[in-house]
N, C-alpha and C. Protein backbone atom coordinates (compact mmCIF):
# COMPACT_ATOMS: atom_id res chain seq x y z
N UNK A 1 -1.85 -18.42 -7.69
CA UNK A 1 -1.89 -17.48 -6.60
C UNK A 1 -2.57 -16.19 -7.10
N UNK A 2 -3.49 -15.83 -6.43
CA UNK A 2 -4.05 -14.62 -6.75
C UNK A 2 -3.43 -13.15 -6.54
N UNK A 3 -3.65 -12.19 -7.39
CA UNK A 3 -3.00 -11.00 -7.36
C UNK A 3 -3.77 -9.77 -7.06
N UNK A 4 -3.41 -9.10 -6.32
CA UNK A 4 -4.37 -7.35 -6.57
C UNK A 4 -3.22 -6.73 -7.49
N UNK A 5 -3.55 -6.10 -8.41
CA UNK A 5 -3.17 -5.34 -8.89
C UNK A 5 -3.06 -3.54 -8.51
N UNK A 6 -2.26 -2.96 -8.24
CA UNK A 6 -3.11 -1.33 -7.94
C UNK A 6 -2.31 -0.79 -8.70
N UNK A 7 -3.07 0.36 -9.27
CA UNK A 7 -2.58 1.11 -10.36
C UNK A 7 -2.78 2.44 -9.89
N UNK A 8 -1.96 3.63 -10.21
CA UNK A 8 -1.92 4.91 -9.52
C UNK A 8 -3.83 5.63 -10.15
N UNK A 9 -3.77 6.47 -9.16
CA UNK A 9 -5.37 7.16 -9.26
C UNK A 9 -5.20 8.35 -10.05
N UNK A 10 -5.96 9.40 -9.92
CA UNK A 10 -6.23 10.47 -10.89
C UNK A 10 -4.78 11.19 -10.49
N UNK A 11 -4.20 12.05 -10.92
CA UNK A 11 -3.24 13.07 -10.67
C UNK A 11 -1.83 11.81 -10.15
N UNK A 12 -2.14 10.80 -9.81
CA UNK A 12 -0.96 9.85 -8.76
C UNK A 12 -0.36 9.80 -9.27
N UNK A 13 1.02 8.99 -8.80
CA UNK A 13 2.55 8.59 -9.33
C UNK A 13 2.46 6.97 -9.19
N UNK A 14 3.44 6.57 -10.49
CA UNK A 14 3.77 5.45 -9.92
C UNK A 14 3.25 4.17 -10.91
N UNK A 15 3.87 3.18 -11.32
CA UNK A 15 3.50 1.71 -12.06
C UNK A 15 2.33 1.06 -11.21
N UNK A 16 1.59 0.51 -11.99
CA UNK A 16 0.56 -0.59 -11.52
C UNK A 16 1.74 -1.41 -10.04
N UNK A 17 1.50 -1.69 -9.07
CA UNK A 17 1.98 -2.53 -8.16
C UNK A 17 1.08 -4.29 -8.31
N UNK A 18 1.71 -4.87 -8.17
CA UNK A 18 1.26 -6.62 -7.86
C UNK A 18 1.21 -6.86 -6.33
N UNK A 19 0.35 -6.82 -5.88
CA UNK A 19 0.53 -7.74 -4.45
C UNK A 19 -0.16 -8.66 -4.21
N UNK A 20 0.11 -9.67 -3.59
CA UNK A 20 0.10 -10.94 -3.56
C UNK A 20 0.39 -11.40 -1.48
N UNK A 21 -0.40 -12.31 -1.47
CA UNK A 21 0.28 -13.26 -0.16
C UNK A 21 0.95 -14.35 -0.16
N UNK A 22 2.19 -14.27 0.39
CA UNK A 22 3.19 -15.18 -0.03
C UNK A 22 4.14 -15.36 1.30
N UNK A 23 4.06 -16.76 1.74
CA UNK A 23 4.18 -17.33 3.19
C UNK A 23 3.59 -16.22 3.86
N UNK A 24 4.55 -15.78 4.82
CA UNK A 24 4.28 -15.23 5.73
C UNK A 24 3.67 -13.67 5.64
N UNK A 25 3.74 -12.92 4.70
CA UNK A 25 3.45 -12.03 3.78
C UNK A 25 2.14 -11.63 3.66
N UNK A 26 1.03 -11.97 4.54
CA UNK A 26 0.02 -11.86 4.41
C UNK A 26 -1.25 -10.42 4.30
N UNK A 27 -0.41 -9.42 5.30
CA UNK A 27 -1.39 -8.48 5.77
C UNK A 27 -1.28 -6.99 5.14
N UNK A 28 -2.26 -6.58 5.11
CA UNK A 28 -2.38 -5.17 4.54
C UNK A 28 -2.45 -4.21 5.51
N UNK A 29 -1.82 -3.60 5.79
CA UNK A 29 -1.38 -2.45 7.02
C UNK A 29 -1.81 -0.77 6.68
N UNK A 30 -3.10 -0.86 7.35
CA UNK A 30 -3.43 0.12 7.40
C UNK A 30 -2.65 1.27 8.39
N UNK A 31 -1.90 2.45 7.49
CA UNK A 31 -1.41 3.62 8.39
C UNK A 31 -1.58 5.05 8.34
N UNK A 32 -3.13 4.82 8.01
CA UNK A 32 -4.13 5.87 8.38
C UNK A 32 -4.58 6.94 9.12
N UNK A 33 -4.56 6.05 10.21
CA UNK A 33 -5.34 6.88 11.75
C UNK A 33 -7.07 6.83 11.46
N UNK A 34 -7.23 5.96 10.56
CA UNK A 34 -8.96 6.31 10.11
C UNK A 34 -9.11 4.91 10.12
N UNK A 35 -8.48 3.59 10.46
CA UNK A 35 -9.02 2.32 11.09
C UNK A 35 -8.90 1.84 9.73
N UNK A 36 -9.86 0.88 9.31
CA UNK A 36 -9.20 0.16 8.07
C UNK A 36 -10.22 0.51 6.84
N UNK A 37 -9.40 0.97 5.69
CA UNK A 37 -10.12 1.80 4.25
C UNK A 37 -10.25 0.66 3.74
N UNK A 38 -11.10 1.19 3.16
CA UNK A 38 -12.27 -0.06 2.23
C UNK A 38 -10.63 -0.64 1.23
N UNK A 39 -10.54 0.31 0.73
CA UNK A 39 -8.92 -0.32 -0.22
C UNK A 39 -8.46 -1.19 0.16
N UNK A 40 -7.90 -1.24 1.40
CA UNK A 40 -7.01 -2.67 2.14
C UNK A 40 -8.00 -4.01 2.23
N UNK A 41 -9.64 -3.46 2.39
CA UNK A 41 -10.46 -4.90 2.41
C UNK A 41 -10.27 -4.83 1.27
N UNK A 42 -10.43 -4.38 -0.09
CA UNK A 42 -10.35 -5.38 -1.22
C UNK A 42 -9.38 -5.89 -1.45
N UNK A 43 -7.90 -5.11 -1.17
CA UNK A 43 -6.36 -5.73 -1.66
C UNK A 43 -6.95 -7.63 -1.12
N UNK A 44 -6.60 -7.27 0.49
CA UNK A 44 -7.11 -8.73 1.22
C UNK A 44 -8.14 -10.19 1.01
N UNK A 45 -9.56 -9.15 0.11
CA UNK A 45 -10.26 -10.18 -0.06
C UNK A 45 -9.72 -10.65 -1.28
N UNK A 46 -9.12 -10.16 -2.18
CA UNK A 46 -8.78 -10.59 -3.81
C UNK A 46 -7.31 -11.93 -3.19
N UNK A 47 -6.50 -11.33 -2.09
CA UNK A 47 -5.09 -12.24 -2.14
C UNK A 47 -5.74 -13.30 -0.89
N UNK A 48 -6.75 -13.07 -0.36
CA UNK A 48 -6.48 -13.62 0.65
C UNK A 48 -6.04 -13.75 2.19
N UNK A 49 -5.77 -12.15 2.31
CA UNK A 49 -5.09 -12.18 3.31
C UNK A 49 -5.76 -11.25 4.18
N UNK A 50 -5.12 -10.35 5.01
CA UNK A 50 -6.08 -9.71 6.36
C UNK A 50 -5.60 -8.34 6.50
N UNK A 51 -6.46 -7.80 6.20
CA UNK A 51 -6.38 -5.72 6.31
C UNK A 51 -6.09 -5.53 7.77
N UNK A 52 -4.97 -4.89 8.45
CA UNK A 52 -4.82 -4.77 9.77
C UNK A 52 -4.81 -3.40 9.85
N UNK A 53 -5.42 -2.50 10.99
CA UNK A 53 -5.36 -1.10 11.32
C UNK A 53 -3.70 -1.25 12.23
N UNK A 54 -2.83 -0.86 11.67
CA UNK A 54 -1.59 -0.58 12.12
C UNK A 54 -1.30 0.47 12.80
N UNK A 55 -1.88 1.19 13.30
CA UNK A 55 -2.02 2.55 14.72
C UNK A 55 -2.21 1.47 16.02
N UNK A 56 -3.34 0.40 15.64
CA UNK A 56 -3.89 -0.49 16.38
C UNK A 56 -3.32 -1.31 17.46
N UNK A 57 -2.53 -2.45 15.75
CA UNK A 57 -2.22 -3.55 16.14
C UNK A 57 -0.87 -3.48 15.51
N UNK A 58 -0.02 -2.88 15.98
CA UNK A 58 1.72 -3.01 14.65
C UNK A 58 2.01 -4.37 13.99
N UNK A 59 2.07 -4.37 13.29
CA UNK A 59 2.45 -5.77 12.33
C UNK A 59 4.05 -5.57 11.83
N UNK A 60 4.95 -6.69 12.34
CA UNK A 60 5.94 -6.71 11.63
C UNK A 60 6.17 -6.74 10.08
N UNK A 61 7.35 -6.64 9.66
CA UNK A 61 7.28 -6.25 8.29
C UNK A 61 7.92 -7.31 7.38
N UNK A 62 7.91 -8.66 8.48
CA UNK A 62 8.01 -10.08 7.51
C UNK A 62 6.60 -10.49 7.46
N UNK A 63 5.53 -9.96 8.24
CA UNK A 63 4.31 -10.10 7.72
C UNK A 63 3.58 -9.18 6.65
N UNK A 64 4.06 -8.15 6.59
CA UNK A 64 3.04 -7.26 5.70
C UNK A 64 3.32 -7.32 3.60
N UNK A 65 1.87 -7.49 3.57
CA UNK A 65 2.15 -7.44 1.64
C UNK A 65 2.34 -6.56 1.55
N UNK A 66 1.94 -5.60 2.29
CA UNK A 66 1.54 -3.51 1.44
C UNK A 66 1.01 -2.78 2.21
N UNK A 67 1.02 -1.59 2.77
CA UNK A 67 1.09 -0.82 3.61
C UNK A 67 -0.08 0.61 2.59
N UNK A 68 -0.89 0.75 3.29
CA UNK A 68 -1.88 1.90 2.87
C UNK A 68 -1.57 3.07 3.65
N UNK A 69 -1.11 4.19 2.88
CA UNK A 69 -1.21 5.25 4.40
C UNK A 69 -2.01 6.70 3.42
N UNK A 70 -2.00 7.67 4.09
CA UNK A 70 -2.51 9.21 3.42
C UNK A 70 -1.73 9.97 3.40
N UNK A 71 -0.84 10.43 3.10
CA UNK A 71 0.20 10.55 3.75
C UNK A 71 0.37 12.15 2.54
N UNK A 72 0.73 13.17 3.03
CA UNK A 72 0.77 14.64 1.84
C UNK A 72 1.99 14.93 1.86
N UNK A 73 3.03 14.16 2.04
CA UNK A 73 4.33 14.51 1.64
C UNK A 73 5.36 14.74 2.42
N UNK A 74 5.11 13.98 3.73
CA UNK A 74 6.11 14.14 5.12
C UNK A 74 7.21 12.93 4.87
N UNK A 75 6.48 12.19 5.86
CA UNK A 75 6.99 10.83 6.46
C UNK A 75 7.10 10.10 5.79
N UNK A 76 5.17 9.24 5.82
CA UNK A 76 4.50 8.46 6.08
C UNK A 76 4.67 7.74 4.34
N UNK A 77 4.97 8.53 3.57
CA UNK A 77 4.82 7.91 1.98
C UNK A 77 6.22 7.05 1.92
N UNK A 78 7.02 7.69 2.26
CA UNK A 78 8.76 7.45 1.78
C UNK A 78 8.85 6.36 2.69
N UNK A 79 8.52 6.42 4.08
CA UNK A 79 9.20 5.21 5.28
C UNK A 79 9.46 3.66 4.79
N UNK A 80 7.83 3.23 4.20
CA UNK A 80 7.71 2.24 4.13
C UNK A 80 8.29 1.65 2.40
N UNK A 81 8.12 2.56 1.67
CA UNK A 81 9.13 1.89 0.49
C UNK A 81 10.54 1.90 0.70
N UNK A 82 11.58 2.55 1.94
CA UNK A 82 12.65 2.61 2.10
C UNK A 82 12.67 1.20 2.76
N UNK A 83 11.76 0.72 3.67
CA UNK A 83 12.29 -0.82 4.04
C UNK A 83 11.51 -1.78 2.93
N UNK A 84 11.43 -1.44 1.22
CA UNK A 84 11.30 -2.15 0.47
C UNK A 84 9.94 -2.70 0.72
N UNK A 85 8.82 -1.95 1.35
CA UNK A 85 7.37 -2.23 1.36
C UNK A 85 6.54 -1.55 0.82
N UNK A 86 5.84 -2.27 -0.33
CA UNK A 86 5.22 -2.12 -1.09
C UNK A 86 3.89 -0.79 -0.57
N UNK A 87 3.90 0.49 -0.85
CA UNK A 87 3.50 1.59 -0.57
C UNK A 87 2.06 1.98 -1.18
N UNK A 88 0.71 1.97 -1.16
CA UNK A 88 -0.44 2.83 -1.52
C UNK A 88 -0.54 3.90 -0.65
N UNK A 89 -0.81 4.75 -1.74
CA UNK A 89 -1.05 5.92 -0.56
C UNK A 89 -2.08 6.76 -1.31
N UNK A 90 -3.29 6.86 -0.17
CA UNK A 90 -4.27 7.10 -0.95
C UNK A 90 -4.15 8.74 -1.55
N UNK A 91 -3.32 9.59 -1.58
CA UNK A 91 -3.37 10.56 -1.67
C UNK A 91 -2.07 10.95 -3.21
N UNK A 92 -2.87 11.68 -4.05
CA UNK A 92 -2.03 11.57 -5.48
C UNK A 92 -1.01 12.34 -5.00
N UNK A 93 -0.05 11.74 -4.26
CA UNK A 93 1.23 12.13 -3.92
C UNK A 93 2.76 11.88 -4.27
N UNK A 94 3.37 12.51 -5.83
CA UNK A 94 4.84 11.85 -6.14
C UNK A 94 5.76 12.09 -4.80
N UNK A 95 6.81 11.33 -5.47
CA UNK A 95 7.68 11.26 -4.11
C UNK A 95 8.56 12.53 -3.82
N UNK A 96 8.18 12.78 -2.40
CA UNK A 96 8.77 14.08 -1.98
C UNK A 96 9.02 14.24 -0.34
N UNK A 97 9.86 15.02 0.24
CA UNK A 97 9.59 15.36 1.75
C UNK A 97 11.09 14.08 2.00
N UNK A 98 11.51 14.11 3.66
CA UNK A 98 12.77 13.25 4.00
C UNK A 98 12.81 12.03 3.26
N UNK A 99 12.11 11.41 2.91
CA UNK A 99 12.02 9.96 2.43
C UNK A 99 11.57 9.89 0.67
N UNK A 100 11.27 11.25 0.28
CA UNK A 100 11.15 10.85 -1.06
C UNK A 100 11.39 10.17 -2.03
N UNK A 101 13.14 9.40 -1.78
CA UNK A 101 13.82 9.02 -2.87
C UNK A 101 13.87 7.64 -2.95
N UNK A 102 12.77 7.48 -2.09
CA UNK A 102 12.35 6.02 -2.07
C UNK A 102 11.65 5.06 -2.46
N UNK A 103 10.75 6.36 -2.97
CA UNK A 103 9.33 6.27 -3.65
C UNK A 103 9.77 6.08 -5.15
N UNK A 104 10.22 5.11 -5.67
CA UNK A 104 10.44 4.47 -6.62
C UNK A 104 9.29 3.36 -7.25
N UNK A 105 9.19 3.30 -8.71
CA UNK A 105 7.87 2.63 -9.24
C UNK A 105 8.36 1.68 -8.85
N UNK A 106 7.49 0.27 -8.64
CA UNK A 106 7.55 -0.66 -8.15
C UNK A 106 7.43 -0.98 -6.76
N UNK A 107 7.71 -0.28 -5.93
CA UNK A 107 7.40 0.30 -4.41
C UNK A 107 6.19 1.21 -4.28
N UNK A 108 5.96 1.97 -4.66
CA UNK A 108 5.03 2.70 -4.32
C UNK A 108 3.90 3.54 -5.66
N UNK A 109 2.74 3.50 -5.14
CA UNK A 109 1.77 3.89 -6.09
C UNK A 109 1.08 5.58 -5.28
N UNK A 110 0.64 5.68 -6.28
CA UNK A 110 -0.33 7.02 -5.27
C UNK A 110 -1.77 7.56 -5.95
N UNK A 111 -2.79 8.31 -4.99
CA UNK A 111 -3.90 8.50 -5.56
C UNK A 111 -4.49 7.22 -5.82
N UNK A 112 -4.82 6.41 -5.49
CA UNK A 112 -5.18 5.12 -5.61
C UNK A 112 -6.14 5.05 -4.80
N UNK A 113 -7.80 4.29 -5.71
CA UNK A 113 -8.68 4.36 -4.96
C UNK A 113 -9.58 2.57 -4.89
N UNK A 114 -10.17 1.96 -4.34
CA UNK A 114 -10.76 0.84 -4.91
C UNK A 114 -11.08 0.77 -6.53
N UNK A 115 -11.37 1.85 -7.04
CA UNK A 115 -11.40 1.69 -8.26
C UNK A 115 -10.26 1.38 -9.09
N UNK A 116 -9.14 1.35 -8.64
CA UNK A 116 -8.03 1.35 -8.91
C UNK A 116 -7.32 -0.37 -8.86
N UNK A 117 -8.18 -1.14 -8.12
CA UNK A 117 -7.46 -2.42 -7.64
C UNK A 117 -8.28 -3.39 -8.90
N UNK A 118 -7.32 -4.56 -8.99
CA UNK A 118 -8.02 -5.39 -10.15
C UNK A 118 -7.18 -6.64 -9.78
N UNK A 119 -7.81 -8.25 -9.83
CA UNK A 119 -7.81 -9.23 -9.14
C UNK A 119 -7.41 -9.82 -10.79
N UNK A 120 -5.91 -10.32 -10.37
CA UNK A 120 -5.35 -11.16 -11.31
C UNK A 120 -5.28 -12.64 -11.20
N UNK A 121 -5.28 -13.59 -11.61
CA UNK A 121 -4.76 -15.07 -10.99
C UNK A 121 -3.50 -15.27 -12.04
């Protein structure tokens, strides 16, 4: 099974993440507002699976591998590692703001750019 690897970017927080598509697990959820970042097409083309603009099209969260957002320290970083989903966020952001304490390595990376992703088998 193939892997993306993402590893935090310049200034970011956070352990290398593994994501992978696994059953139902497929999609990369863009939560942007800027439609789908080149980042989520590579996570997708390396596992296999399908970059979705999530403003768009909402994707449940027995479908999603990993969730991309920009997020400067509100919401949008903390939400999705609190329901245990795997977090990029393109912005070198440690965990902070209502949801900070969620942002735990292994959940969530930050500052992370395509340069950042690397295709394991």
């Amino acid at each position: 099974m193939a892997k993306a690897i993402v590893s935090k970017g310049g200034g970011g927080f956070g352990t290398p993440l593994e994501i992978t598509a696994e059953g139902k697990r497929t999609k990369i959820v863009c939560m942007t507002g800027a439609g789908i970042h080149p980042l989520a097409e590579k996570i997708a083309e390396i596992i296999g699976g399908e970059a979705v603009d999530g403003f768009r099209k909402p994707v449940p969260d027995a479908e999603t591998a990993c969730v991309i957002v920009n997020c400067g320290g509100s919401l949008r970083l903390g939400m999705f590692p609190k329901k245990g989903l795997k977090t990029i966020n393109l912005n070198p952001t440690g965990p902070s703001g209502p949801f900070g304490a969620f942002c735990k390595e292994g959940l969530y990376v930050s500052g992370s750019t395509v340069k950042n992703v690397a295709a394991e088998d």
